[in-house]
Structures are given as C-alpha cells and as structure tokens.
Protein backbone atom coordinates (compact mmCIF):
# COMPACT_ATOMS: atom_id res chain seq x y z
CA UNK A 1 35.18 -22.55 2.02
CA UNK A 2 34.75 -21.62 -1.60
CA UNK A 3 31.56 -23.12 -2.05
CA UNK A 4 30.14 -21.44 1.02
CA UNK A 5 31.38 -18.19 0.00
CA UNK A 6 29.34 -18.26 -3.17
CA UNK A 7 26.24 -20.00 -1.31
CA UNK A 8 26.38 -16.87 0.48
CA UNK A 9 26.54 -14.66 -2.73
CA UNK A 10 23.84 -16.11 -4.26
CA UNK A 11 21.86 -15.88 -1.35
CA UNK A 12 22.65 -12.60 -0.71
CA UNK A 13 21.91 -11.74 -4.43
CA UNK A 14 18.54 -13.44 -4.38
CA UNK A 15 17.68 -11.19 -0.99
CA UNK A 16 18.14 -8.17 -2.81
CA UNK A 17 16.29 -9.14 -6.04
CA UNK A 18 13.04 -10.20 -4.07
CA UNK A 19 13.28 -6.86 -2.33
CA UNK A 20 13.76 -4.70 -4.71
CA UNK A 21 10.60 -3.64 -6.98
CA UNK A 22 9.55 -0.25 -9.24
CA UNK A 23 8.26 2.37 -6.90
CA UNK A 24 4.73 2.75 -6.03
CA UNK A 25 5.28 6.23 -4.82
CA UNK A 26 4.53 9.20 -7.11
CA UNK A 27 4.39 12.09 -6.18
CA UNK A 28 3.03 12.01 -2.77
CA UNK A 29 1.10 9.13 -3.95
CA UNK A 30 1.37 5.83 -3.40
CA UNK A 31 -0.49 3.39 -6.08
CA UNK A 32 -3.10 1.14 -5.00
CA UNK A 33 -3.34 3.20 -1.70
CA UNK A 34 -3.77 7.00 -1.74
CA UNK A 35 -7.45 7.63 -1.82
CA UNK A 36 -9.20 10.01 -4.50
CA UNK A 37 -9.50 12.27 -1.79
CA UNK A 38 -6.35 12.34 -0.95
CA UNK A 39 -5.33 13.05 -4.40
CA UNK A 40 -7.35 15.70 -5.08
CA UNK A 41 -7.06 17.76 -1.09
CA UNK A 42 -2.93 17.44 -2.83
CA UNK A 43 -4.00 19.08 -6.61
CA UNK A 44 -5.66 22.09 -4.53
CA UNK A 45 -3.30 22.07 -1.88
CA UNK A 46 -0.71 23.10 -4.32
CA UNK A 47 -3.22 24.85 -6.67
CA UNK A 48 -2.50 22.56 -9.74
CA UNK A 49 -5.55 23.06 -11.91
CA UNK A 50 -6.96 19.84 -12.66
CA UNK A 51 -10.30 19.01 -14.38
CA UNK A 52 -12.91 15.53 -13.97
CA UNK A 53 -13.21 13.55 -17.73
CA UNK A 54 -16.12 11.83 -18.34
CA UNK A 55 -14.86 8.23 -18.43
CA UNK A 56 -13.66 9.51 -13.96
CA UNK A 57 -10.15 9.85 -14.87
CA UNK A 58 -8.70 13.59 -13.35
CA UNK A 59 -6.59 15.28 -15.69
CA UNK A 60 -4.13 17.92 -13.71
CA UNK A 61 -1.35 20.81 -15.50
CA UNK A 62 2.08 21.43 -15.46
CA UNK A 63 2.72 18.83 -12.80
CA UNK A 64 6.77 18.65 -12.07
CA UNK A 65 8.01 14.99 -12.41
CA UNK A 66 11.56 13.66 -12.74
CA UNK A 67 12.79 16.82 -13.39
CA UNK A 68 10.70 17.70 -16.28
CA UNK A 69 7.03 19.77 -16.34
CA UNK A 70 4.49 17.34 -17.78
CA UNK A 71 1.57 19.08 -19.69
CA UNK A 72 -1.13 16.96 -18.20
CA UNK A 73 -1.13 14.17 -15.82
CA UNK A 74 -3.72 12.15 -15.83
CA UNK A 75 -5.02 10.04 -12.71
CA UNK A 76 -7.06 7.00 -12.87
CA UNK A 77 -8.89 5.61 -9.69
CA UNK A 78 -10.40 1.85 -9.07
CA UNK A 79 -12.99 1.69 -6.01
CA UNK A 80 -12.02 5.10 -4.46
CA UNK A 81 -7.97 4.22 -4.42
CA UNK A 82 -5.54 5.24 -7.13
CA UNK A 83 -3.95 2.59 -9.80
CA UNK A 84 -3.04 4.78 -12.57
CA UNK A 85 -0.70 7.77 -13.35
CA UNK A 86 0.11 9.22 -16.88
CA UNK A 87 2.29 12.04 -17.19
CA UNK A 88 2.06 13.29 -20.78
CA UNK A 89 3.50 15.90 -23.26
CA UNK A 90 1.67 15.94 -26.54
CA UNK A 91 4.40 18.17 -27.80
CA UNK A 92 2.41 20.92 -29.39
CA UNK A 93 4.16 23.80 -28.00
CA UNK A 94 7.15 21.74 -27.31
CA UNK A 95 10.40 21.52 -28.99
CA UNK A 96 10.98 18.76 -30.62
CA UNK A 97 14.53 18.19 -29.25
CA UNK A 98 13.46 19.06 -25.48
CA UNK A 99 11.34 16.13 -25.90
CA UNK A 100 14.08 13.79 -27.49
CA UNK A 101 16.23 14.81 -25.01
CA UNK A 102 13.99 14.14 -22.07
CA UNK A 103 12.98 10.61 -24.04
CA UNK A 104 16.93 9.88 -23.69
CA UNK A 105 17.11 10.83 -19.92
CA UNK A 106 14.43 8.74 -18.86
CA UNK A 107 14.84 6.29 -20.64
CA UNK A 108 18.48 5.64 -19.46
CA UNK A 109 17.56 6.25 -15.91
CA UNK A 110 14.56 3.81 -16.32
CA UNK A 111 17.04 1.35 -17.93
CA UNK A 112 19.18 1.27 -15.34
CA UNK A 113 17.15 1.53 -12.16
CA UNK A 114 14.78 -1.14 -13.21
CA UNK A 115 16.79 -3.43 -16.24
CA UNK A 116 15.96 -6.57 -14.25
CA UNK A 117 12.30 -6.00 -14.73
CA UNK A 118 12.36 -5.14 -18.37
CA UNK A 119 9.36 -6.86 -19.99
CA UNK A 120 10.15 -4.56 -23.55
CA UNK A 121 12.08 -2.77 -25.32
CA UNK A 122 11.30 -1.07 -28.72
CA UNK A 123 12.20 2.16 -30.90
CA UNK A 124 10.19 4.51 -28.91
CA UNK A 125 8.90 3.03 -26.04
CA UNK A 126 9.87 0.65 -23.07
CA UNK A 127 7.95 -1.28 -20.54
CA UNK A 128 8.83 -2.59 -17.16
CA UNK A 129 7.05 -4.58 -14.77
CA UNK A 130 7.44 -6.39 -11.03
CA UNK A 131 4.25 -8.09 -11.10
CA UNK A 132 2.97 -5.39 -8.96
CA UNK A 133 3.53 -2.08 -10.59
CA UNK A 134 3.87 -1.21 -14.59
CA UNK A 135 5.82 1.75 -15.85
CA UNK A 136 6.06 2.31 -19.48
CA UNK A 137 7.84 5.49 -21.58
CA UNK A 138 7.04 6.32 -24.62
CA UNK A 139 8.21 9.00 -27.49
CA UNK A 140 6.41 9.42 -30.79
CA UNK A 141 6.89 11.23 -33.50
CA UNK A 142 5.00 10.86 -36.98
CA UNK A 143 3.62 13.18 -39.31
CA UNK A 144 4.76 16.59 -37.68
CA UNK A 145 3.02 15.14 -34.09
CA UNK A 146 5.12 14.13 -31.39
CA UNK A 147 4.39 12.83 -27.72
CA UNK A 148 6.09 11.96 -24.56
CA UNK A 149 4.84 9.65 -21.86
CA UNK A 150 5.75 7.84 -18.44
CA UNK A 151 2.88 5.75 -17.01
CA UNK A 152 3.10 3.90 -13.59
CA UNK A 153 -0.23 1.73 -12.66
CA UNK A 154 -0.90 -0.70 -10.41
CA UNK A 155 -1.22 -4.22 -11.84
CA UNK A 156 -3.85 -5.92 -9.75
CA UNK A 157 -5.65 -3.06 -9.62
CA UNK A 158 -5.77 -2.40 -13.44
CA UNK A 159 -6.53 -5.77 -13.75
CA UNK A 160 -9.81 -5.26 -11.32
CA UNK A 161 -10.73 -2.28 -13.66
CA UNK A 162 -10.65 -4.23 -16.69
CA UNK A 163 -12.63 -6.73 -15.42
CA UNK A 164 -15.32 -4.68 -14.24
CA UNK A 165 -15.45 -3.03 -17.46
CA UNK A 166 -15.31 -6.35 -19.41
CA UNK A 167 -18.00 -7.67 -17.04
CA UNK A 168 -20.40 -4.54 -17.97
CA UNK A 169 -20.65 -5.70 -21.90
C-alpha cells in the first residue's frame, strides 16, 4: 500500500513538472505566434508610440509590465512571427532605489514561479529556461549607469534567427 502511494506521488509529481513551463504570453502576445501585424494593430490600438530600428526590431514606450512602466520595450520578429521581448529601463531618469527595488521584486517572483527551470544565477542577473522559452533579469549598475531588464524569447525561434544570420557571413 505504501509503495503504491508513493508510485502515485511521483507520478503525480512528474505530471505536473512536464506541464508546467515559463509563459509564452506577454502582453497580449504569445511568442513564436502573434504575427508582426498583430503586434503592431496592439501598439496603435492602445496608442503606445513605438518606432522601426534598423536591424527590424520595434522599439515601443512606457509599456506597463508586471506592475512596473518599462522605458522601452523592444520586439524582435523571425519570419513575420514574434520570438523576442525586452522590457528595459536604462535608468537615466530613474531612481536608483526604484530600480533596486523592482530588481528585488522580480527577481523573487521569477525565483519562485520558475526555480525548477533555473539555468543561472549571478549578482545581477538570472536566467531561466524550459527548452522552449528564455527569460532572463538583469540589474546593473557601474560607473553612475544603471539598467533594468526582463527578456522572454522564444528558443527555437532565436535559434532560427541566429542561424540565418550566421548563414549570411
């Protein structure tokens, strides 16, 4: 009876590690699906202003994430569908301890939603992956700068973009 009782633990425990994974959906995005399109008919939809870089990436303002107002955003697009989003604070009219204390919050929320998947750990920055979807934070501060970041991007799709880029040399 005992033995069955912790066959069925483990079993149970291994169900709800293969099911559970870091979110895809940001925003109202979901990585490796929502089209550029899509994306964008959302920035004017709720007039964010965002601006095209040269290398394709979109870079939007004062976008509202996990309870804090990112600077710029930046969203990074592989054959029409998004893989990438970086939420960023480069801290230059930011207060230095707003930006610790956001590093904190996220950071321990990111810790414990997603400890299982924790692929690093450092000073100032963390990294978590499911094989499917990366999120990293990071918080630096030298010289007078400081910077805040959270990106989410999807692996196989990253790894497409890298190859095509690779390929092109």
């Amino acid at each position: 009876m005992t033995q069955r009782l912790y066959s069925l633990m483990f079993l149970l425990l291994c169900m709800v590690t293969a099911t559970a994974q870091i979110q895809r959906k940001i925003l109202d995005f979901t990585l490796g699906v929502t089209t550029k399109a899509q994306v964008l008919n959302y920035l004017k939809n709720h007039h964010y202003k965002y601006s095209l870089r040269k290398n394709g990436e979109y870079v939007a303002s004062n976008i509202t994430f996990a309870g804090y107002n990112w600077q710029d955003t930046y969203l990074s697009f592989y054959k029409g569908k998004l893989y990438c989003v970086d939420f960023r604070d480069d801290g230059e009219y930011t207060p230095e301890e707003l930006l610790k204390e956001v590093w904190e919050r996220l950071k321990n929320s990111l810790n414990r939603k997603y400890s299982i998947y924790s692929i690093s750990s450092k000073d100032n920055k963390i990294e978590f992956s499911d094989n499917k979807t990366y999120v990293g934070l990071g918080y630096e501060y030298s010289f007078g700068s400081k910077s805040l970041s959270i990106m989410y991007f999807d692996i196989y799709l990253f790894k497409q973009c890298s190859k095509s880029e690779y390929n092109e040399l």
